[in-house]
Protein backbone atom coordinates (compact mmCIF):
# COMPACT_ATOMS: atom_id res chain seq x y z
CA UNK A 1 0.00 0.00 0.00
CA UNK A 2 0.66 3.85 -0.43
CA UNK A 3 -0.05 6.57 1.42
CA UNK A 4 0.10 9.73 -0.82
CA UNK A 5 0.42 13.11 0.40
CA UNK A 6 -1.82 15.57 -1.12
CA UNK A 7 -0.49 19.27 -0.01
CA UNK A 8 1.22 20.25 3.13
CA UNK A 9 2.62 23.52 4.10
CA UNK A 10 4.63 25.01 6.91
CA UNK A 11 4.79 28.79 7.89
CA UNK A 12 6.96 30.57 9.85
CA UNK A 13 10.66 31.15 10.14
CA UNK A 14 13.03 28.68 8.60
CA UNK A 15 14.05 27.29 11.99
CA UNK A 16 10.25 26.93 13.08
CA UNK A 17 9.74 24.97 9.49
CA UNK A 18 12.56 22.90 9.37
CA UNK A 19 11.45 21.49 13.50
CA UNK A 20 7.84 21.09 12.03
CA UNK A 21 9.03 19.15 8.94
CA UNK A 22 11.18 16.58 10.50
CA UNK A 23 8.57 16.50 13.20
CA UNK A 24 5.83 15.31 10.56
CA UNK A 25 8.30 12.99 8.38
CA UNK A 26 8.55 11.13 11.50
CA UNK A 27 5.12 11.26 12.64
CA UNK A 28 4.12 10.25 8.93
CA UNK A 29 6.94 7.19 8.77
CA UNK A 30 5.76 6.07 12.42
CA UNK A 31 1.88 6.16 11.52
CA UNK A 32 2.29 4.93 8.36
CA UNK A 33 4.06 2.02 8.91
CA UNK A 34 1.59 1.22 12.15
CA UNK A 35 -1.22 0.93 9.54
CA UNK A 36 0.66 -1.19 7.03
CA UNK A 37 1.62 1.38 4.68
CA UNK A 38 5.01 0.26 2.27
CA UNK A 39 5.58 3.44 0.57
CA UNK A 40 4.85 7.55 0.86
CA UNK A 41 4.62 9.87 -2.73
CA UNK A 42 4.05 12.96 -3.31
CA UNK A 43 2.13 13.96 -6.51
CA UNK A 44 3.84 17.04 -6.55
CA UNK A 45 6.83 16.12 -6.92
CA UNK A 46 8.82 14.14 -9.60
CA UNK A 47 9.98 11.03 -9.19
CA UNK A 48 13.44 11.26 -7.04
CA UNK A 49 16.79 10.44 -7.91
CA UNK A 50 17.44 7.94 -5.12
CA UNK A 51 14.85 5.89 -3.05
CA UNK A 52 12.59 5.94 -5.75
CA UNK A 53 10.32 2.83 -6.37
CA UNK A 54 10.58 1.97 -9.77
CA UNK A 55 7.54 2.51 -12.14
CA UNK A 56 5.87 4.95 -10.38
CA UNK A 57 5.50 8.97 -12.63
CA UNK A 58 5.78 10.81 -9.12
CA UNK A 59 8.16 10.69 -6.06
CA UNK A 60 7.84 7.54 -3.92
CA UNK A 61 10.05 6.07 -1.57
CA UNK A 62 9.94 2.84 0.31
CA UNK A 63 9.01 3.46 4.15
């Protein structure tokens, strides 16, 4: 399974978004993994350079 992530945004100073970032990324790899997720994308985003499951048009990396 795959969770994709829709839109997320983060406001503030750099310092305040960078905390609130890693804070989600682990949040999301914790929760996703509890609920038997295998991989996270992001339509938004091309697919990556490394991590990147093959065959799929937008980022996605194994959890």
């Amino acid at each position: 399974m795959t969770l994709i992530i829709i839109r997320i945004s983060f406001r503030g100073t750099q310092e305040v978004i960078r905390a609130e970032m890693k804070a989600f990324i682990h949040w999301l790899k914790q929760t996703a993994k509890t609920h038997g997720f295998l991989h996270f994308a992001d339509e938004d985003c091309q697919p990556l350079a490394t991590s990147q499951v093959p065959g799929y048009r937008i980022a996605c990396i194994r959890l």
